[in-house]
Structure formats: structure tokens, C-alpha cells
N, C-alpha and C. Protein backbone atom coordinates (compact mmCIF):
# COMPACT_ATOMS: atom_id res chain seq x y z
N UNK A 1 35.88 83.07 41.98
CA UNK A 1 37.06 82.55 42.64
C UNK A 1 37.78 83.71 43.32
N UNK A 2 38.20 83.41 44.39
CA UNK A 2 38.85 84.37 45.55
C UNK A 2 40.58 83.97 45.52
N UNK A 3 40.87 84.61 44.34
CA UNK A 3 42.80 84.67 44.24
C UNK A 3 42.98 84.88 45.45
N UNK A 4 42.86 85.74 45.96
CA UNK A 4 43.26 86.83 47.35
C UNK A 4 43.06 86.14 48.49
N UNK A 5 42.36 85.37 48.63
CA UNK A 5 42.18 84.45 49.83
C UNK A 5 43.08 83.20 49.40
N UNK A 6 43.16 82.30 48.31
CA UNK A 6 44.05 81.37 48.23
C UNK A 6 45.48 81.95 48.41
N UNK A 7 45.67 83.03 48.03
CA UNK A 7 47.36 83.55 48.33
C UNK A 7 47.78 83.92 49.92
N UNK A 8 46.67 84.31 50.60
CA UNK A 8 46.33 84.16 52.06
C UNK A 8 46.79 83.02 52.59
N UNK A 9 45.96 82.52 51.85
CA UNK A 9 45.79 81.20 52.97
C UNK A 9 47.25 80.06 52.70
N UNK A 10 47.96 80.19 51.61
CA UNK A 10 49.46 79.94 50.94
C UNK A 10 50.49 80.49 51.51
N UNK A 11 49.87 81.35 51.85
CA UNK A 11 51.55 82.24 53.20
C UNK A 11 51.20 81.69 54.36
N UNK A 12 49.85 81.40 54.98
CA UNK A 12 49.81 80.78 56.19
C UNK A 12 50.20 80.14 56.35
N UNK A 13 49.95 78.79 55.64
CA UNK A 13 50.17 77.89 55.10
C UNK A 13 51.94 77.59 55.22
N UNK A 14 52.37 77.91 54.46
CA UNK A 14 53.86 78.32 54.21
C UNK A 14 54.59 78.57 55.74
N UNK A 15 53.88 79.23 56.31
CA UNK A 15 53.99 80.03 57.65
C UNK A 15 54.37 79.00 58.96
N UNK A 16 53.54 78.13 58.69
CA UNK A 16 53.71 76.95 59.84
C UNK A 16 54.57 75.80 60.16
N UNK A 17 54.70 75.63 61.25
CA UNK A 17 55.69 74.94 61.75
C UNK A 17 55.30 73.50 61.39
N UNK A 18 56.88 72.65 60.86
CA UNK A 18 56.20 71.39 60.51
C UNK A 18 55.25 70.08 61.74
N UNK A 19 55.00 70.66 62.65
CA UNK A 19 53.87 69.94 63.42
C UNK A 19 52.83 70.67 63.13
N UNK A 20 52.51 71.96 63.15
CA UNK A 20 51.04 72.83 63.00
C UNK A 20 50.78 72.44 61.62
N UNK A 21 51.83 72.20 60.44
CA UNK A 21 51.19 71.17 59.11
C UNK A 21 50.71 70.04 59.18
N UNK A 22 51.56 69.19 60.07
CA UNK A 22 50.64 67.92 60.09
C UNK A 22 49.46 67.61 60.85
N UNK A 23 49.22 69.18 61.79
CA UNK A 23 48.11 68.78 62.54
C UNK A 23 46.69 68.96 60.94
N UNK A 24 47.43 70.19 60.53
CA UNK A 24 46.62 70.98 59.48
C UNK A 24 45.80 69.84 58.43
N UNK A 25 47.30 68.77 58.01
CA UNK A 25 47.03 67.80 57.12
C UNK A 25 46.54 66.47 57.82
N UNK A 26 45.94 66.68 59.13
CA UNK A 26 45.04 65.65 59.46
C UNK A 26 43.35 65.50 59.60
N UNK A 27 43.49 67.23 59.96
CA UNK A 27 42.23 67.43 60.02
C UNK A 27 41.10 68.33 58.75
N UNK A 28 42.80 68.16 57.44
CA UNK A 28 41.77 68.42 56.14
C UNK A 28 41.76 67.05 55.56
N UNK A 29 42.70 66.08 55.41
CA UNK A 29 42.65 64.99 54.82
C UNK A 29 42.24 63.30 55.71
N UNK A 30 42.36 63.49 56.99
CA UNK A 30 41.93 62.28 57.60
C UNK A 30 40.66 62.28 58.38
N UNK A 31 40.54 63.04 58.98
CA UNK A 31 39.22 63.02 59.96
C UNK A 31 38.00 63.43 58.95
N UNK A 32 37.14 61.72 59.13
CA UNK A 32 35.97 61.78 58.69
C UNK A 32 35.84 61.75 57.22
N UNK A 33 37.42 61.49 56.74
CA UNK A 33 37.52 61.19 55.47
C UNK A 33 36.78 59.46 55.18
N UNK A 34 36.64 58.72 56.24
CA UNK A 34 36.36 57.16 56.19
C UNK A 34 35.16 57.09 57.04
N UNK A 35 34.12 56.75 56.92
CA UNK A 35 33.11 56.31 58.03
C UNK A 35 33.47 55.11 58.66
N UNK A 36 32.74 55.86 60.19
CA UNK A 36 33.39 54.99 61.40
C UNK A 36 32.56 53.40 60.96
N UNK A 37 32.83 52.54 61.66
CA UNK A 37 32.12 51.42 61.46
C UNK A 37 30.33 51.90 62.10
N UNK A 38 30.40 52.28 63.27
CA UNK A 38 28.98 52.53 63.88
C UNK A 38 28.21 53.66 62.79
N UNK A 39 29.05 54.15 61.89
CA UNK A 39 27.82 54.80 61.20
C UNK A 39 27.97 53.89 59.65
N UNK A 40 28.46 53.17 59.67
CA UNK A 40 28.39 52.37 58.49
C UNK A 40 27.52 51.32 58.88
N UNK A 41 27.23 50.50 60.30
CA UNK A 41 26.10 49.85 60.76
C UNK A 41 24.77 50.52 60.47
N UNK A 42 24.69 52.09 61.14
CA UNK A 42 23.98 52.34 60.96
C UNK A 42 23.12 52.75 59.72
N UNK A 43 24.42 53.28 58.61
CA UNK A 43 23.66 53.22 57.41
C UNK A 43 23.08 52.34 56.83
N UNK A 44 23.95 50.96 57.32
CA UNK A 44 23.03 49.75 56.65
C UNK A 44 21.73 49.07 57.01
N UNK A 45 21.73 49.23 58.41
CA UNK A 45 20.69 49.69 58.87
C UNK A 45 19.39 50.06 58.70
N UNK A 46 19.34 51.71 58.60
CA UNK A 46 18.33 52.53 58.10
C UNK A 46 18.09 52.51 56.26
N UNK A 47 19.01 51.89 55.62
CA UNK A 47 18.72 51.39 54.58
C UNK A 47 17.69 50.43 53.77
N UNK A 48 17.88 49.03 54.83
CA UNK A 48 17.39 48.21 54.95
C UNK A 48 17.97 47.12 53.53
N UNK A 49 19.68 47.50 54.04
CA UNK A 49 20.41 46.37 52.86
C UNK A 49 20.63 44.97 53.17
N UNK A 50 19.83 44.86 54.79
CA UNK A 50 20.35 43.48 55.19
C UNK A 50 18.66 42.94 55.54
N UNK A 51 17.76 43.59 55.50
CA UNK A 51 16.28 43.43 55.27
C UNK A 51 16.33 41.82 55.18
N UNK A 52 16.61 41.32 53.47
CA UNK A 52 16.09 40.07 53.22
C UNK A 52 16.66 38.80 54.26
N UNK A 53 17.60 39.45 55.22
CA UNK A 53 17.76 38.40 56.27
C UNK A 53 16.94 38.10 57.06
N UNK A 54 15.89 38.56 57.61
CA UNK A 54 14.89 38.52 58.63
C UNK A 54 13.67 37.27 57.97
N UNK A 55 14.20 36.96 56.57
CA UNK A 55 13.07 36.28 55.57
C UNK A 55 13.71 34.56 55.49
N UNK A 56 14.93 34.77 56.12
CA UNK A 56 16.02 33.31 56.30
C UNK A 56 15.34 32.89 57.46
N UNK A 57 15.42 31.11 57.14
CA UNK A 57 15.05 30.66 58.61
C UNK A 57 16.10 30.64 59.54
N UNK A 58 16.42 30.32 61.12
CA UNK A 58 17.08 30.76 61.62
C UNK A 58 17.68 29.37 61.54
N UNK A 59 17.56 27.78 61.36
CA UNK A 59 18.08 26.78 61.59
C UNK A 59 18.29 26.72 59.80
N UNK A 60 19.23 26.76 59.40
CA UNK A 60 19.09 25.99 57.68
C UNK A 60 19.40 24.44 57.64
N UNK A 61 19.97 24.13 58.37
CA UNK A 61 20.27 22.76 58.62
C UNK A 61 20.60 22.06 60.11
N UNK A 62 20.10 21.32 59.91
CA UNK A 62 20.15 20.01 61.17
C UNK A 62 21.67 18.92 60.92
N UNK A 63 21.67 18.16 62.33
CA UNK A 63 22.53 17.38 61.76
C UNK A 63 22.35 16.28 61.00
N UNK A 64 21.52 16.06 60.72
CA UNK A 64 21.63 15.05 59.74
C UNK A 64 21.74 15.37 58.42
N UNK A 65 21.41 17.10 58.21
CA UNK A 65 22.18 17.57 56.69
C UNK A 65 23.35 17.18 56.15
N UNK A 66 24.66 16.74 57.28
CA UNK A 66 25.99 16.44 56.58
C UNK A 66 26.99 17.63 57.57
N UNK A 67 28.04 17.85 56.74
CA UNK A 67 29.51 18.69 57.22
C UNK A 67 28.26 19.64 57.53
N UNK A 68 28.83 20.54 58.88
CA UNK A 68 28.91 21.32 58.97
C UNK A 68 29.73 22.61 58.54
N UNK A 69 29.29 24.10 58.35
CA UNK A 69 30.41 24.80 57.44
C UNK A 69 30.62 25.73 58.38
């Protein structure tokens, strides 16, 4: 563990203007903290968690099944 660099980086820190903090506290705590939707498609995707859909027929019911849902 690097004391000497956390006490560094605590005066910088300390140092900044309250906009250069919130830029600070966006781009340690928000960006890329959440996956975007297009890589959450894509993980599901290359997974193959939605696979057993391709095994569904594409009509499950006609009208003469009843309500539609």
C-alpha cells in the first residue's frame, strides 16, 4: 500500500474547485458504472440466453384459439 500517494492524491483532491469535484465524481462513480443497453443486447446475444426462442413457433395461436393477449 502506497500511504504517500493516497495523501497525494487527498490534497488534490481537497484542492479542487467544487465543479472539477463533480466532474472528478462522475467520471470515478458514473461512467460505465451501468452497461449501456447495446452492450447488454449484445451480451445477451453472444451468450445465447435468448437461444431457446428460435425453437418457438412463430404463430402460437390462430383465431380460433380465443382472447387474444
Amino acid at each position: 500500500m502506497n500511504a504517500n500517494l493516497v495523501e497525494s492524491l487527498m490534497q488534490v483532491i481537497l484542492s479542487l474547485s467544487p465543479a472539477e469535484r463533480l466532474l472528478l465524481e462522475s467520471k470515478l462513480f458514473y461512467e460505465g458504472s451501468e452497461p449501456k443497453t447495446s452492450e447488454l443486447m449484445q451480451m445477451a446475444q453472444n451468450n445465447g440466453s435468448f437461444n431457446f426462442l428460435n425453437e418457438e413457433p412463430d404463430n402460437l395461436y390462430t383465431l380460433e384459439d380465443g382472447e387474444l393477449i
